[in-house]
PDB file of N, CA and C in Angstrom:
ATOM      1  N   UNK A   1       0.825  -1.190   0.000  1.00  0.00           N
ATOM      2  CA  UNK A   1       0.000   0.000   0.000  1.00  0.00           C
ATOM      3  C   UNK A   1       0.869   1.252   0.000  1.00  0.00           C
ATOM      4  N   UNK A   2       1.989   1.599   0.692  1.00  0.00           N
ATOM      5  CA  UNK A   2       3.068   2.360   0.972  1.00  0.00           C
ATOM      6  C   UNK A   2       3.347   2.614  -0.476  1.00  0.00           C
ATOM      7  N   UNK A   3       3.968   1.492  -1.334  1.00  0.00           N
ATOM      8  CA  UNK A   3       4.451   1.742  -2.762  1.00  0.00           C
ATOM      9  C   UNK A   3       3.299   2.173  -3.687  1.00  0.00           C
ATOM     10  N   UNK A   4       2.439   2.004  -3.363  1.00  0.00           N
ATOM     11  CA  UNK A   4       1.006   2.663  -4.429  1.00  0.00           C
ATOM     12  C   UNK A   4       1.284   4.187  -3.737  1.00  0.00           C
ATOM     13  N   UNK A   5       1.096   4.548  -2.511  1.00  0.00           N
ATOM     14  CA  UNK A   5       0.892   5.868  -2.031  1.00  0.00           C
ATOM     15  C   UNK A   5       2.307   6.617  -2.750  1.00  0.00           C
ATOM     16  N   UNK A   6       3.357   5.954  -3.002  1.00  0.00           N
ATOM     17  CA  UNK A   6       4.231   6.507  -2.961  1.00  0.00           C
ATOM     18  C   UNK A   6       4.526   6.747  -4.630  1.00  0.00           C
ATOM     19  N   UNK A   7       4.307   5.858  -5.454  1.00  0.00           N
ATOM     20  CA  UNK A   7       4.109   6.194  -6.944  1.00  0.00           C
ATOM     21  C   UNK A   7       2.986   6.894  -7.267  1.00  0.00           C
ATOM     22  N   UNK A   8       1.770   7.505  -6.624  1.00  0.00           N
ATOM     23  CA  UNK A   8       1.349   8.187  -7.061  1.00  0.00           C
ATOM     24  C   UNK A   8       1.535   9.839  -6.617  1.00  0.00           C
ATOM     25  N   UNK A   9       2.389   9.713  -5.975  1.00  0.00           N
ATOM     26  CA  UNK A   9       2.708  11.032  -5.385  1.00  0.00           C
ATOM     27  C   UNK A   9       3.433  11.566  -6.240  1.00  0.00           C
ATOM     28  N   UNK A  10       4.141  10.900  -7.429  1.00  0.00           N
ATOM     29  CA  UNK A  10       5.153  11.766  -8.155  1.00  0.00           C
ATOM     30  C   UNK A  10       4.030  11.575  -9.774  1.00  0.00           C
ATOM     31  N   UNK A  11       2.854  11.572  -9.625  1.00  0.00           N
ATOM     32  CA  UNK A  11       1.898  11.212 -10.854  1.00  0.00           C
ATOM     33  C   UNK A  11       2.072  12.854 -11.113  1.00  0.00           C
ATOM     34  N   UNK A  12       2.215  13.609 -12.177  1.00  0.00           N
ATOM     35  CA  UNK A  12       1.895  14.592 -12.842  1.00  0.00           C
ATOM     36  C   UNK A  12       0.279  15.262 -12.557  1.00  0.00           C
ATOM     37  N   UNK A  13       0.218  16.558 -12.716  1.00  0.00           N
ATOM     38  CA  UNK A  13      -1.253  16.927 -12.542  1.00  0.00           C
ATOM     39  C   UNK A  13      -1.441  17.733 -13.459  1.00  0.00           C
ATOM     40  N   UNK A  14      -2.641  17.670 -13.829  1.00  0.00           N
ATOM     41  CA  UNK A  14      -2.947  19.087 -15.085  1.00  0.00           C
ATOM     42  C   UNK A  14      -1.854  19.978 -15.412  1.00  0.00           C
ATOM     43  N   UNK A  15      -1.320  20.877 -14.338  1.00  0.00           N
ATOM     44  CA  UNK A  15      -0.239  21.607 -14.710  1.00  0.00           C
ATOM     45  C   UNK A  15       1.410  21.511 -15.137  1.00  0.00           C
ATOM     46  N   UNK A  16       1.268  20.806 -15.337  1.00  0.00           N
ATOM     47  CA  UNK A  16       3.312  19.242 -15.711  1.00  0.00           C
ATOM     48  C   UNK A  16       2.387  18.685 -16.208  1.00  0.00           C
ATOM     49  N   UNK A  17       1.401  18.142 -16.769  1.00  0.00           N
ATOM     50  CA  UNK A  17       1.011  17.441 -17.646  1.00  0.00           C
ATOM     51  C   UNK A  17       1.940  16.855 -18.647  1.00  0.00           C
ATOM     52  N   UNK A  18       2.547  17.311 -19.088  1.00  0.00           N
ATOM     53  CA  UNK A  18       3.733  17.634 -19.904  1.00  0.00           C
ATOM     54  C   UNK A  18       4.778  18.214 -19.606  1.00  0.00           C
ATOM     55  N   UNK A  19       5.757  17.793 -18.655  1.00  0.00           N
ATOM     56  CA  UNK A  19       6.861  18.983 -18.273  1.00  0.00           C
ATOM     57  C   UNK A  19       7.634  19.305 -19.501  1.00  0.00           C
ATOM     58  N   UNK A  20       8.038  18.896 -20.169  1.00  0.00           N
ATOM     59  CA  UNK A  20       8.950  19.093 -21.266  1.00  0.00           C
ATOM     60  C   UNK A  20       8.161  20.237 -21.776  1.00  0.00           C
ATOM     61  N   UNK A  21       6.927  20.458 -22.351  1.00  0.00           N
ATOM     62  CA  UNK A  21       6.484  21.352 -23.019  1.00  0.00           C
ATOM     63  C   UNK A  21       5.623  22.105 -22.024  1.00  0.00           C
ATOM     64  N   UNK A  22       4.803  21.567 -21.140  1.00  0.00           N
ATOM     65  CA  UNK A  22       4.252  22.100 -20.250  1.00  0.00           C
ATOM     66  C   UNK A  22       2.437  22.428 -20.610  1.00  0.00           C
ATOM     67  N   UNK A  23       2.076  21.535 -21.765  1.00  0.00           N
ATOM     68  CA  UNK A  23       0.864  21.777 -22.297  1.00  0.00           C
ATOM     69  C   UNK A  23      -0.202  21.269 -22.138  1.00  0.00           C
ATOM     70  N   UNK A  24      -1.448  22.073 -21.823  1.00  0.00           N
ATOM     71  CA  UNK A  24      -2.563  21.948 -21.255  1.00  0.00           C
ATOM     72  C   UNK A  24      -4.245  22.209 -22.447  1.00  0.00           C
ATOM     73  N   UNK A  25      -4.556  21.316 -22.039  1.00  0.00           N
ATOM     74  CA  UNK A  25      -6.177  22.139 -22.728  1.00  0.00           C
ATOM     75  C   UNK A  25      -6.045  22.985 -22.745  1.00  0.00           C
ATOM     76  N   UNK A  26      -6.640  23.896 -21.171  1.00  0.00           N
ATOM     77  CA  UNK A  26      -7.066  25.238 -21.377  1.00  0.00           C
ATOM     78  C   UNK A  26      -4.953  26.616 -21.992  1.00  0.00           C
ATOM     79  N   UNK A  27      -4.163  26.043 -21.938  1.00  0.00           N
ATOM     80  CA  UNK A  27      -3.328  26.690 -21.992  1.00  0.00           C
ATOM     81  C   UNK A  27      -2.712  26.417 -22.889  1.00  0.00           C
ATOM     82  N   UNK A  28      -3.370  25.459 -24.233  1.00  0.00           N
ATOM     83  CA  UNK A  28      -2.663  25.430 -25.577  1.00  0.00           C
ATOM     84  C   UNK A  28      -4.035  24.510 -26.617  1.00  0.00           C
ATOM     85  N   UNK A  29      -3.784  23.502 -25.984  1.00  0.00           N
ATOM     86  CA  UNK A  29      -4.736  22.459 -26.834  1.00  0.00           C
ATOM     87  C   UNK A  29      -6.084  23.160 -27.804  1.00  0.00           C
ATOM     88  N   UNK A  30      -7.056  23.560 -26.631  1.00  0.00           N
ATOM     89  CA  UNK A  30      -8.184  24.405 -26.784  1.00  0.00           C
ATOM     90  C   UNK A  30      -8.001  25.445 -27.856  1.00  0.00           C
ATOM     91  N   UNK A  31      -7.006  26.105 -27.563  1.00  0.00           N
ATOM     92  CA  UNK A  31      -6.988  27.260 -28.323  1.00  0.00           C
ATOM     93  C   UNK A  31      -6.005  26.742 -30.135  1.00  0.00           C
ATOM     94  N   UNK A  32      -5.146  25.923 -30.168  1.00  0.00           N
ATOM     95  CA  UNK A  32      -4.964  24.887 -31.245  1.00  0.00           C
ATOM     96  C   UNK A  32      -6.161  24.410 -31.959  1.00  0.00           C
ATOM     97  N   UNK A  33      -7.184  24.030 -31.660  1.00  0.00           N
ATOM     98  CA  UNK A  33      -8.264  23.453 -32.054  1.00  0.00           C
ATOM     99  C   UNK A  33      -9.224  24.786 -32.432  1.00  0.00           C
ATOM    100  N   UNK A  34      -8.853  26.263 -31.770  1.00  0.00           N
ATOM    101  CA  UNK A  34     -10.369  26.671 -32.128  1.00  0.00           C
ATOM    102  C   UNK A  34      -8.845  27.334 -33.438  1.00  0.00           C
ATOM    103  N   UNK A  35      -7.598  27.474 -33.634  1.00  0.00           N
ATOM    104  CA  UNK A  35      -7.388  28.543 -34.913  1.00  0.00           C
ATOM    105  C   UNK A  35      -6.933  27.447 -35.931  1.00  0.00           C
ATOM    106  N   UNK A  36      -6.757  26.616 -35.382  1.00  0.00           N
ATOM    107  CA  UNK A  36      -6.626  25.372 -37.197  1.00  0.00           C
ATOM    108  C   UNK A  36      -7.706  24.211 -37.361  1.00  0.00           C
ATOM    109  N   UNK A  37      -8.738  24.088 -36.585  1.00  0.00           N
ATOM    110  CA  UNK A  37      -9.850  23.292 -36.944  1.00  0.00           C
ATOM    111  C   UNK A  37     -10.880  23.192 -36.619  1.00  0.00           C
ATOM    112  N   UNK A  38     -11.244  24.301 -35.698  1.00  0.00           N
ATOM    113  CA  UNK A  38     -13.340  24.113 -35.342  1.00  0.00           C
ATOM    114  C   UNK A  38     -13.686  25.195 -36.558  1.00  0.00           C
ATOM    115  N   UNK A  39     -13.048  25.470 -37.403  1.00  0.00           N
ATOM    116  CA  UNK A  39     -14.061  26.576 -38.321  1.00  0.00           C
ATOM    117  C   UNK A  39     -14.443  25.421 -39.346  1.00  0.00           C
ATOM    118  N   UNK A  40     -14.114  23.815 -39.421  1.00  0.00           N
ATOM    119  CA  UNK A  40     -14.926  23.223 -40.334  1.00  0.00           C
ATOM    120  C   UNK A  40     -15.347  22.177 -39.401  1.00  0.00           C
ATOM    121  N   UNK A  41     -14.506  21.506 -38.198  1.00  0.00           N
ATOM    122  CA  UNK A  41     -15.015  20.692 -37.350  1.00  0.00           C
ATOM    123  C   UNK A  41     -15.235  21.053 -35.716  1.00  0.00           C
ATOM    124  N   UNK A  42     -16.773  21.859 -36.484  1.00  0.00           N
ATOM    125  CA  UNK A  42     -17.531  21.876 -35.137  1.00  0.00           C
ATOM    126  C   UNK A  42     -19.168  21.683 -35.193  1.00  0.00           C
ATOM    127  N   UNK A  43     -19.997  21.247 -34.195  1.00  0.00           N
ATOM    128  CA  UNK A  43     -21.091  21.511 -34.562  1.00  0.00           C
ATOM    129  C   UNK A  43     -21.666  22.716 -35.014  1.00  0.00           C
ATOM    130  N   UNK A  44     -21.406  23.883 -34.657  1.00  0.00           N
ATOM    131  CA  UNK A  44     -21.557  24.915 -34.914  1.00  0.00           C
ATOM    132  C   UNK A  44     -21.228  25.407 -36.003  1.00  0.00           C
ATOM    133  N   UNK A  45     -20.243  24.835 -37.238  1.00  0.00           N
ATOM    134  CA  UNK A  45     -19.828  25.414 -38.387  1.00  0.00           C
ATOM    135  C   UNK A  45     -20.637  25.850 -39.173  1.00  0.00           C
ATOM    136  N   UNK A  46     -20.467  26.948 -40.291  1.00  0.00           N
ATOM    137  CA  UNK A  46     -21.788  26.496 -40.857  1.00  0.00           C
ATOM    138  C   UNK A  46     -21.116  25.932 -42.061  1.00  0.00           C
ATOM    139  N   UNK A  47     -20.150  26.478 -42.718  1.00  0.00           N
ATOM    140  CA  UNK A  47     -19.311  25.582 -43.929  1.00  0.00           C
ATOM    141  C   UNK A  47     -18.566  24.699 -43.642  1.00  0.00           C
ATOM    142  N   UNK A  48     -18.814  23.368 -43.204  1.00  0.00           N
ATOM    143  CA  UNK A  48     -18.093  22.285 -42.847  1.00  0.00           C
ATOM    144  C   UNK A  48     -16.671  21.794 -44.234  1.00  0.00           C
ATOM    145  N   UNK A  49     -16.837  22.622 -45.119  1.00  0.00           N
ATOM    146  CA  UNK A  49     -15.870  22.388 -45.828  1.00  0.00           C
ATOM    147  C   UNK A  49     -15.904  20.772 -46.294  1.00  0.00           C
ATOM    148  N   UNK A  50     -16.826  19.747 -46.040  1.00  0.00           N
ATOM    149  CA  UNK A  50     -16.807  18.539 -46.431  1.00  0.00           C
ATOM    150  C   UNK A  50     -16.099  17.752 -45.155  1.00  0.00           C
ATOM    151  N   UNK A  51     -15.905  18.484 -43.940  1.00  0.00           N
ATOM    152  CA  UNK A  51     -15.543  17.555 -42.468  1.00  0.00           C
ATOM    153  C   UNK A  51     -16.470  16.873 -42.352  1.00  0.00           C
ATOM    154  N   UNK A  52     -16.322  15.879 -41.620  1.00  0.00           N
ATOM    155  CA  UNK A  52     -17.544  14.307 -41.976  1.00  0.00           C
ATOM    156  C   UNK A  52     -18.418  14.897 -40.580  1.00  0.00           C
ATOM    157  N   UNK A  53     -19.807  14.988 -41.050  1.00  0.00           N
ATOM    158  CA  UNK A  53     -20.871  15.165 -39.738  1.00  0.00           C
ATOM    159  C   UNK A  53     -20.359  14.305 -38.540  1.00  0.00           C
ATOM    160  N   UNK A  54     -20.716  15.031 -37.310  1.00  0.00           N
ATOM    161  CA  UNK A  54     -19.922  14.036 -35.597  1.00  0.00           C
ATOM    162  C   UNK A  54     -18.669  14.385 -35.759  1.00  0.00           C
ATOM    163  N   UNK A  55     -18.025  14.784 -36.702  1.00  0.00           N
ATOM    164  CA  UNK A  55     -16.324  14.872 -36.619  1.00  0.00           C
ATOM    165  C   UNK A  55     -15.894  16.178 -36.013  1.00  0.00           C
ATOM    166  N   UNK A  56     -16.596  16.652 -34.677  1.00  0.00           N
ATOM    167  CA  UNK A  56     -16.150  17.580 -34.279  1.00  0.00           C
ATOM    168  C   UNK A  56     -15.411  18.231 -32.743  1.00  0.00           C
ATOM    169  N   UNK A  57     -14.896  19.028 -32.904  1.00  0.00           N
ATOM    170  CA  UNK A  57     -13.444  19.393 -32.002  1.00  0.00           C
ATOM    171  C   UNK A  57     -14.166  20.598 -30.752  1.00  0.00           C
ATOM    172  N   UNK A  58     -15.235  20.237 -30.497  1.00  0.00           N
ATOM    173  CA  UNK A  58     -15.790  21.434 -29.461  1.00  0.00           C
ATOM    174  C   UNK A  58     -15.398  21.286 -28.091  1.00  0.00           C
ATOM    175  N   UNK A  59     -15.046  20.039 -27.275  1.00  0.00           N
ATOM    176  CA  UNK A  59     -14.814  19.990 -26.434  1.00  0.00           C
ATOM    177  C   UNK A  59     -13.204  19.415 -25.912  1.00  0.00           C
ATOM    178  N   UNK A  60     -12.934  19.205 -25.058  1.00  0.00           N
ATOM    179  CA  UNK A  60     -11.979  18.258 -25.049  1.00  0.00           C
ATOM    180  C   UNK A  60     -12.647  16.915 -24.955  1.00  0.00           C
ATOM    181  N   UNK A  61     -13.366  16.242 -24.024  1.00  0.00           N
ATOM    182  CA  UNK A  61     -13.876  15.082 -24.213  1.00  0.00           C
ATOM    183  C   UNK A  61     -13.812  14.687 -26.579  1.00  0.00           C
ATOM    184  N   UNK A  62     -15.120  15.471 -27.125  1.00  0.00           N
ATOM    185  CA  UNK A  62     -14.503  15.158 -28.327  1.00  0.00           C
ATOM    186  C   UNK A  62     -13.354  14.595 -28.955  1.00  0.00           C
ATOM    187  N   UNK A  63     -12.334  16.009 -28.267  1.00  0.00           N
ATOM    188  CA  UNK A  63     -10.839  15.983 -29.146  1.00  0.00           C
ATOM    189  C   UNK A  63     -10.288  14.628 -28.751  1.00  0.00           C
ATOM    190  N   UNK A  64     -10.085  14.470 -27.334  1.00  0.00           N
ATOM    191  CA  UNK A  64      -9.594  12.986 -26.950  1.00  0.00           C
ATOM    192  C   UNK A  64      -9.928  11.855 -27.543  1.00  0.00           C
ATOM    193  N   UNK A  65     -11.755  11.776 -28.153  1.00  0.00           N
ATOM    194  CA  UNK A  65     -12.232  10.548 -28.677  1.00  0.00           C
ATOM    195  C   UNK A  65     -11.361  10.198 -29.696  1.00  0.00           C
ATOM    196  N   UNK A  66     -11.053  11.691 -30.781  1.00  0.00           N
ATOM    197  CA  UNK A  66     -10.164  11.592 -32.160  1.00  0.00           C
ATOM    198  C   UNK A  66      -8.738  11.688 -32.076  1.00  0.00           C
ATOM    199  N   UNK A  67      -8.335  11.460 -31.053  1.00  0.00           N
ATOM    200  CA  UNK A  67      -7.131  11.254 -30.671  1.00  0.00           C
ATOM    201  C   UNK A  67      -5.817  10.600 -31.891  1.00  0.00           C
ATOM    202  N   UNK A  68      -5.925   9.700 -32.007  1.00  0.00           N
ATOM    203  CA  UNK A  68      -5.317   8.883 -33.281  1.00  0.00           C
ATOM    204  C   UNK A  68      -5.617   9.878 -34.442  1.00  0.00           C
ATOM    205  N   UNK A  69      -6.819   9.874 -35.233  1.00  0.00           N
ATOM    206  CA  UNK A  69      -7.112  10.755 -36.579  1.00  0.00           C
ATOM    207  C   UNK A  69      -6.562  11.862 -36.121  1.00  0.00           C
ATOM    208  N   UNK A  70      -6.400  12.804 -35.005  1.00  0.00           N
ATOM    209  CA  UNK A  70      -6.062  13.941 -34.840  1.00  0.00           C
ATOM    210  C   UNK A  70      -4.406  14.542 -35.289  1.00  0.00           C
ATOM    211  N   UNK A  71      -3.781  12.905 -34.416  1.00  0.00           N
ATOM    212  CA  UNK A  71      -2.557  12.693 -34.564  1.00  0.00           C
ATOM    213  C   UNK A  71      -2.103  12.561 -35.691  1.00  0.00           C
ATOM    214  N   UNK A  72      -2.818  11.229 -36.504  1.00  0.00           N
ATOM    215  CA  UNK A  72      -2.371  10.939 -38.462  1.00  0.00           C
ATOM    216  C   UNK A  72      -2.367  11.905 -39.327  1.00  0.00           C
ATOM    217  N   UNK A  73      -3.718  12.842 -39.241  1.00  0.00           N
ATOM    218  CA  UNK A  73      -3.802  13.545 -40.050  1.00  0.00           C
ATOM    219  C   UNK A  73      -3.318  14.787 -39.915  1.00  0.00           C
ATOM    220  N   UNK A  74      -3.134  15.750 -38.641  1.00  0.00           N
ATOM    221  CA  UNK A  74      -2.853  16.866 -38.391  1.00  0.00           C
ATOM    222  C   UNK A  74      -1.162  17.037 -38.280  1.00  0.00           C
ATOM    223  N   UNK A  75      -0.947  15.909 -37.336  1.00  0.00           N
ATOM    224  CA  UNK A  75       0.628  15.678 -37.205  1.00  0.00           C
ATOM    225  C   UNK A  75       1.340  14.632 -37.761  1.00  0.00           C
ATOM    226  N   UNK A  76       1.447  13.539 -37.855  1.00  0.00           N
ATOM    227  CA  UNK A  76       2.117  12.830 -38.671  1.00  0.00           C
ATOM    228  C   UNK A  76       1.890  12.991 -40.753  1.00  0.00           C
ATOM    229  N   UNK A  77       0.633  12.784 -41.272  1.00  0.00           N
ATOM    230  CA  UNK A  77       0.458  12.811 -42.832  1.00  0.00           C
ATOM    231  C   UNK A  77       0.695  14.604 -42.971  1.00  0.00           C
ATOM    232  N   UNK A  78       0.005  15.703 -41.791  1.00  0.00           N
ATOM    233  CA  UNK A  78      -0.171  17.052 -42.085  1.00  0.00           C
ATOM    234  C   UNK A  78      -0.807  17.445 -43.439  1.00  0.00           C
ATOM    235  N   UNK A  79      -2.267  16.525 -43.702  1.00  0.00           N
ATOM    236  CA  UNK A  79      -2.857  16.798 -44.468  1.00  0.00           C
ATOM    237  C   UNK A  79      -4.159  18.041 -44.059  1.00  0.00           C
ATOM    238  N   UNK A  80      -4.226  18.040 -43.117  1.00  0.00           N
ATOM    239  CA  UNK A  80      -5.255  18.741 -42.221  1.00  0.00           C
ATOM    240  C   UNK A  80      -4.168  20.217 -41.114  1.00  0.00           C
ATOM    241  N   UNK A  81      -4.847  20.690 -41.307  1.00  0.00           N
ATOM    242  CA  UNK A  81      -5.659  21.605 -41.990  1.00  0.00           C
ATOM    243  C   UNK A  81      -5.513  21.516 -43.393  1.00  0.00           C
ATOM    244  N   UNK A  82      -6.506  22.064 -44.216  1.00  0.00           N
ATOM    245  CA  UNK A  82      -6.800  21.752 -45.842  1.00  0.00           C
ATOM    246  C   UNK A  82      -6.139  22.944 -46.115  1.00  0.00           C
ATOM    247  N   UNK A  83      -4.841  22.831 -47.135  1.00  0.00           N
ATOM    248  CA  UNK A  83      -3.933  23.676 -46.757  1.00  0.00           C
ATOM    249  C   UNK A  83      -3.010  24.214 -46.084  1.00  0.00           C
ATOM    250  N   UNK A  84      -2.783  23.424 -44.962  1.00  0.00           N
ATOM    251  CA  UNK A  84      -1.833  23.370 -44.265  1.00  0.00           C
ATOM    252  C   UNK A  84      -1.417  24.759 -43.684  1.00  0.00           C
ATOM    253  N   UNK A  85       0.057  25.087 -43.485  1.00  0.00           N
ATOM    254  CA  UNK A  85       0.060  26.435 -42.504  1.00  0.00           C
ATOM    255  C   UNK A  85       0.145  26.527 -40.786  1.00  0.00           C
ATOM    256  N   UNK A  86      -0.260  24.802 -40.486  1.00  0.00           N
ATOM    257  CA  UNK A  86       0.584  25.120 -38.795  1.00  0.00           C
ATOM    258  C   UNK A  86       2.141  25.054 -38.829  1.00  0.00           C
ATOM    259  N   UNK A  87       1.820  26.018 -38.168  1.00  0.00           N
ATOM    260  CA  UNK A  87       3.908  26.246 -37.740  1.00  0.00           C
ATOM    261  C   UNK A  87       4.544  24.662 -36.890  1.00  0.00           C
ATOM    262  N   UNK A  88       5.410  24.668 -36.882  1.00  0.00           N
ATOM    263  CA  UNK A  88       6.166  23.306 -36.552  1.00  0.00           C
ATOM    264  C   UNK A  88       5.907  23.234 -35.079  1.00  0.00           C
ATOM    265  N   UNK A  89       6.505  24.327 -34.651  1.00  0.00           N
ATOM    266  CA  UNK A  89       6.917  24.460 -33.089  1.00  0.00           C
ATOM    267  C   UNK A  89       4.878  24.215 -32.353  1.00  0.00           C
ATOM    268  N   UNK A  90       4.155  24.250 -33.225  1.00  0.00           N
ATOM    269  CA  UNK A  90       2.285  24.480 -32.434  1.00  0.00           C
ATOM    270  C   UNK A  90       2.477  22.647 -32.736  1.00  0.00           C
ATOM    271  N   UNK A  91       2.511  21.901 -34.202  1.00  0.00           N
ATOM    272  CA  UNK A  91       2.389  20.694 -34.209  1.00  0.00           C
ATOM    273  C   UNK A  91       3.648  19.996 -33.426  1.00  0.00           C
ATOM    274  N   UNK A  92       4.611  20.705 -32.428  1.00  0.00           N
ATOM    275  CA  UNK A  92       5.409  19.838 -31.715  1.00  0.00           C
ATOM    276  C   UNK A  92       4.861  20.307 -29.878  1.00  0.00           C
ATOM    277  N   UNK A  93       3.924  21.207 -29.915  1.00  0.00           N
ATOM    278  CA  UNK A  93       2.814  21.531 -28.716  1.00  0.00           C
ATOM    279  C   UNK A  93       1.610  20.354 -28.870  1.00  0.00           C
ATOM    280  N   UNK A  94       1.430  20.466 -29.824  1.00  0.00           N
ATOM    281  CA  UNK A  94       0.201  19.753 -30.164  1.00  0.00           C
ATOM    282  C   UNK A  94      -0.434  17.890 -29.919  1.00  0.00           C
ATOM    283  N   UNK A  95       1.372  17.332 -30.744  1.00  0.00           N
ATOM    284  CA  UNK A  95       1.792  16.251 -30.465  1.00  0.00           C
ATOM    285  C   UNK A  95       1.751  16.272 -28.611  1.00  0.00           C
ATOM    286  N   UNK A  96       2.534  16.657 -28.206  1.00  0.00           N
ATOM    287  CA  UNK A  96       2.686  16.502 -26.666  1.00  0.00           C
ATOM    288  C   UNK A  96       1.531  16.507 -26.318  1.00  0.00           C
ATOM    289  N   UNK A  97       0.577  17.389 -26.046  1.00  0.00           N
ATOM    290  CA  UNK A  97      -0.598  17.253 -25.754  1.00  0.00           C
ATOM    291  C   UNK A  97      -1.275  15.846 -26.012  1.00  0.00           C
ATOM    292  N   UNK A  98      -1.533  15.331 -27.455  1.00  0.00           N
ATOM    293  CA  UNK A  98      -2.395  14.282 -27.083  1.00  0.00           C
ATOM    294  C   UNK A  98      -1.461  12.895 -26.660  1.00  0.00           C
ATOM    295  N   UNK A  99       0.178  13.174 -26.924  1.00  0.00           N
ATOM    296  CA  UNK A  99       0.320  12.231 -25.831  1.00  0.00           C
ATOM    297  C   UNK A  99       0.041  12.293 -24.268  1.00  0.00           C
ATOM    298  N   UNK A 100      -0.500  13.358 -23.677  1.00  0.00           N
ATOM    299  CA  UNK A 100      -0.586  13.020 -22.214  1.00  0.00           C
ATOM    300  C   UNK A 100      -1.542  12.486 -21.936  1.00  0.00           C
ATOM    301  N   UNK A 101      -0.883  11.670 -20.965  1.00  0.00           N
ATOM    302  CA  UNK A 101      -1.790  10.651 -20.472  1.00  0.00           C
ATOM    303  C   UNK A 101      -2.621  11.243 -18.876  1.00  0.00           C
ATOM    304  N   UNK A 102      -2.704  12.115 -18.677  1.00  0.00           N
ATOM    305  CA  UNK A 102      -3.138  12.694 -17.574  1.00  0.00           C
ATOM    306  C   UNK A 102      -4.690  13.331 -18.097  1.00  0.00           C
ATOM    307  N   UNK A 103      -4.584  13.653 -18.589  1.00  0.00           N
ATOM    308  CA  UNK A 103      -6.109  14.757 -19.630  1.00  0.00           C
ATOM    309  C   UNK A 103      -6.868  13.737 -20.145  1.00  0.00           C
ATOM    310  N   UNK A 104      -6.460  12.183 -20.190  1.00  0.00           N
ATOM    311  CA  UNK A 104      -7.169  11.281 -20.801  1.00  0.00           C
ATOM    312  C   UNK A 104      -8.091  11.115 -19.877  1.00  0.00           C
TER     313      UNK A 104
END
């Protein structure tokens, strides 16, 4: 019981979420999602640009579901945004983010 109390004491919290980068929903993620992809994937869009209906980035719960597609397409293929244009250093914020395992 000692060794459970004691490995979770050094567990990361929302804020080290990420120490290396230090990235958070409300302090990167969120705001990533509303300037390179809720203007076609959100419920609210009105020109979905051809984003597949349900395919949308309004919450974090959402973003987490698309976790993988978020990753293939935005950061690894960088077919998404349509047109492209994220800077390196936001898709090397970005990456970190949905690797943490804390926000999951």
């Amino acid at each position: 019981m000692m060794l459970l109390l004691l490995s979770c004491a050094d567990a990361p919290n929302d804020s080290d979420c990420s120490p290396e980068y230090g990235v958070t929903w409300e302090g990167f993620a969120s705001g990533f999602m509303t300037t390179w992809c809720r203007s076609c994937h959100s419920g609210e869009a009105i020109d979905r640009r051809e984003a597949p209906v349900g395919v949308d980035f309004d919450t974090m719960d959402a973003v987490i579901a698309q976790t993988e597609r978020i990753r293939a397409r935005a950061i690894d293929e960088q077919t998404m945004p349509v047109g492209g244009g994220v800077p390196q250093d936001e898709l090397t914020l970005m990456a970190a983010w949905l690797d943490c395992p804390v926000e999951r």
